[in-house]
Protein backbone atom coordinates (compact mmCIF):
# COMPACT_ATOMS: atom_id res chain seq x y z
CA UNK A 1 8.02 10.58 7.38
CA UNK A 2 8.99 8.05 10.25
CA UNK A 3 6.96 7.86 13.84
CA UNK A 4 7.25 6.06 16.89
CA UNK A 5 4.20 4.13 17.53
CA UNK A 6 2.90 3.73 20.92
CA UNK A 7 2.08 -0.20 20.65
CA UNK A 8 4.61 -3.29 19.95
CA UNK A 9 4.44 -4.72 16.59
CA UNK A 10 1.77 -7.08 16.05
CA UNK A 11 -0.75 -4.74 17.43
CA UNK A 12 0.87 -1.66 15.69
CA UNK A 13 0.32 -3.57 11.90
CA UNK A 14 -2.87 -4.63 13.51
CA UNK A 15 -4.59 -1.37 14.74
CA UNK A 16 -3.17 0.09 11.28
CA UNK A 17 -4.47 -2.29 8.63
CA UNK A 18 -8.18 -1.41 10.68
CA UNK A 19 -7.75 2.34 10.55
CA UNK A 20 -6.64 1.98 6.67
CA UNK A 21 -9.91 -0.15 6.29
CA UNK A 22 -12.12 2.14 8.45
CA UNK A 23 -11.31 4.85 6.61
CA UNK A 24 -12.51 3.49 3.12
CA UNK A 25 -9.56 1.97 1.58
CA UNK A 26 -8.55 -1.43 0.07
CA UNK A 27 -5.39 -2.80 1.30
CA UNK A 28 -4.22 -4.82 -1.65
CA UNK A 29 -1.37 -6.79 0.62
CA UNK A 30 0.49 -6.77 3.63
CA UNK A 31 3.90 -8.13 2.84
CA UNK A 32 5.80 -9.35 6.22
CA UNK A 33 9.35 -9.20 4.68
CA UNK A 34 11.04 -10.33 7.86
CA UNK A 35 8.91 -13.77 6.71
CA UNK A 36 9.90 -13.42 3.44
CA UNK A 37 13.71 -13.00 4.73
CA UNK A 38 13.63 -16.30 6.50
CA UNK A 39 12.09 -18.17 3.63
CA UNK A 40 15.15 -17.30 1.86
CA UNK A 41 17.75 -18.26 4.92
CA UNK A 42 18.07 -14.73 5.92
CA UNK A 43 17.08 -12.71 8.87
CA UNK A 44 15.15 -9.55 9.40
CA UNK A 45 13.86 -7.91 12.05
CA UNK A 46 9.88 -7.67 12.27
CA UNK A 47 8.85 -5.60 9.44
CA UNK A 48 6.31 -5.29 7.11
CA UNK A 49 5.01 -3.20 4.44
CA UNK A 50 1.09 -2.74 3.48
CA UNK A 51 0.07 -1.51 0.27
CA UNK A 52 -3.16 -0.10 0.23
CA UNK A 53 -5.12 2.70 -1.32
CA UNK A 54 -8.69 4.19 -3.09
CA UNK A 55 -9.06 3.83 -6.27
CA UNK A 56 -11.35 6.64 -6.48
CA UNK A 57 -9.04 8.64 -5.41
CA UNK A 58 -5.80 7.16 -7.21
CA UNK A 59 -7.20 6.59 -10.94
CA UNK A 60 -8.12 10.61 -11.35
CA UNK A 61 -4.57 11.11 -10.56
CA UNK A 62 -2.46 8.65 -12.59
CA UNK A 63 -4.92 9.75 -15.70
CA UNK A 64 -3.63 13.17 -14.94
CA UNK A 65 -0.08 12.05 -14.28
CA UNK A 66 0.90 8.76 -15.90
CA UNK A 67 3.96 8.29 -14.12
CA UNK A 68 2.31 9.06 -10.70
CA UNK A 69 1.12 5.16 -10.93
CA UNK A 70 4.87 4.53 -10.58
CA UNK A 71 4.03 5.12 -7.02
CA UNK A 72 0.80 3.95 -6.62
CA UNK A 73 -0.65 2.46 -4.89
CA UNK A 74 0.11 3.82 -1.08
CA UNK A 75 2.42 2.11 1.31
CA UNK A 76 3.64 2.11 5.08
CA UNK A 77 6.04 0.57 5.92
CA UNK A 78 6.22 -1.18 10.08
CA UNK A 79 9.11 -2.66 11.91
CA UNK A 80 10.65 -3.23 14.74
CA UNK A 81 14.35 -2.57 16.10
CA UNK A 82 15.31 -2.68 19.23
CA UNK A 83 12.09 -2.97 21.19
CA UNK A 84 10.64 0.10 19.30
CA UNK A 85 8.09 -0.10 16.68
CA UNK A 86 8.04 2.10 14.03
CA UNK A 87 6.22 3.18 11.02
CA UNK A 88 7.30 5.18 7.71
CA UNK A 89 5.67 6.36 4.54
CA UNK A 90 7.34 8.94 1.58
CA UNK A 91 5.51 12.17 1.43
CA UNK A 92 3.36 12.21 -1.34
CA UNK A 93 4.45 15.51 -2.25
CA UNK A 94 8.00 14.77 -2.35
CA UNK A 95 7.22 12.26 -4.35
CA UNK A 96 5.60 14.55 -7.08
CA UNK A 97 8.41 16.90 -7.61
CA UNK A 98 9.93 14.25 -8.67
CA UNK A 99 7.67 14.16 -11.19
CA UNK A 100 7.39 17.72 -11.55
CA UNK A 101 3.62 18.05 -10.54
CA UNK A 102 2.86 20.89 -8.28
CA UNK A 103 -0.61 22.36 -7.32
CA UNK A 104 -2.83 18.75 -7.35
CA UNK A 105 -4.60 18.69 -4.20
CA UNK A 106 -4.89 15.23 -4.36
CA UNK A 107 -1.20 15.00 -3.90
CA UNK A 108 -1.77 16.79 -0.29
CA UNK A 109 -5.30 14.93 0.55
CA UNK A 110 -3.22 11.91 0.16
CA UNK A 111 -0.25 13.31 2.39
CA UNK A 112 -3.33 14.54 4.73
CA UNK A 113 -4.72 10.68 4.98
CA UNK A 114 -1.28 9.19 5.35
CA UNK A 115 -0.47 11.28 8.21
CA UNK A 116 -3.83 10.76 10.18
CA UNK A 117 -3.35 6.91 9.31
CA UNK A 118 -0.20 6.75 11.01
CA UNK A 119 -0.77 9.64 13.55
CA UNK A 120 -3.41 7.09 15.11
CA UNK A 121 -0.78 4.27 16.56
CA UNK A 122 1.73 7.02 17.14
């Protein structure tokens, strides 16, 4: 899923590492690849990508599914291109058809928190 966020950059990664906090959960690192880029000679434009999640809600699930913590923990991904700011996350419950798992309402409660996460800056 990809949205338009109604602030630049800074404030966007901002405002969503606080909502992701509010809301209960442990972001376990915010990777600014466009930093990363230029430490290797490279550039990027702003983006970066924060992992984050609840283990009380993630552990039940990769004990059900082992290869559900493939994907684990959550992320969203933020950049900027062209004087937009962006932000992006996989569905959830794309991701476990993958896997074949259908019917785990965890799989939507976590689709249900990643869209009100982002649905907040955009």
């Amino acid at each position: 899923m990809e949205k338009k966020s109604k602030f630049g950059y800074a404030e966007t990664v901002t405002r969503l590492s606080k909502a992701i906090s509010d809301a209960g959960n442990t972001i376990f690192a915010t990777i600014d690849q466009a930093k990363a880029a230029e430490n290797a000679g490279l550039t990027l434009r702003p983006t970066s990508l924060i992992v984050f999640g609840n283990p009380k809600g993630g552990t039940p699930l990769m004990d059900a599914h082992a290869l559900f913590a493939l994907e684990l923990p959550l992320k969203i991904l933020v950049w900027e291109d062209g004087g937009t700011t962006s932000v992006a996350y996989v569905s959830m419950a794309d991701v476990a058809k993958r896997y074949g798992i259908e019917g785990d309402p965890r799989i939507a409660n976590m689709d249900k928190t990643l869209d009100a996460l982002t649905g907040a800056i955009a």
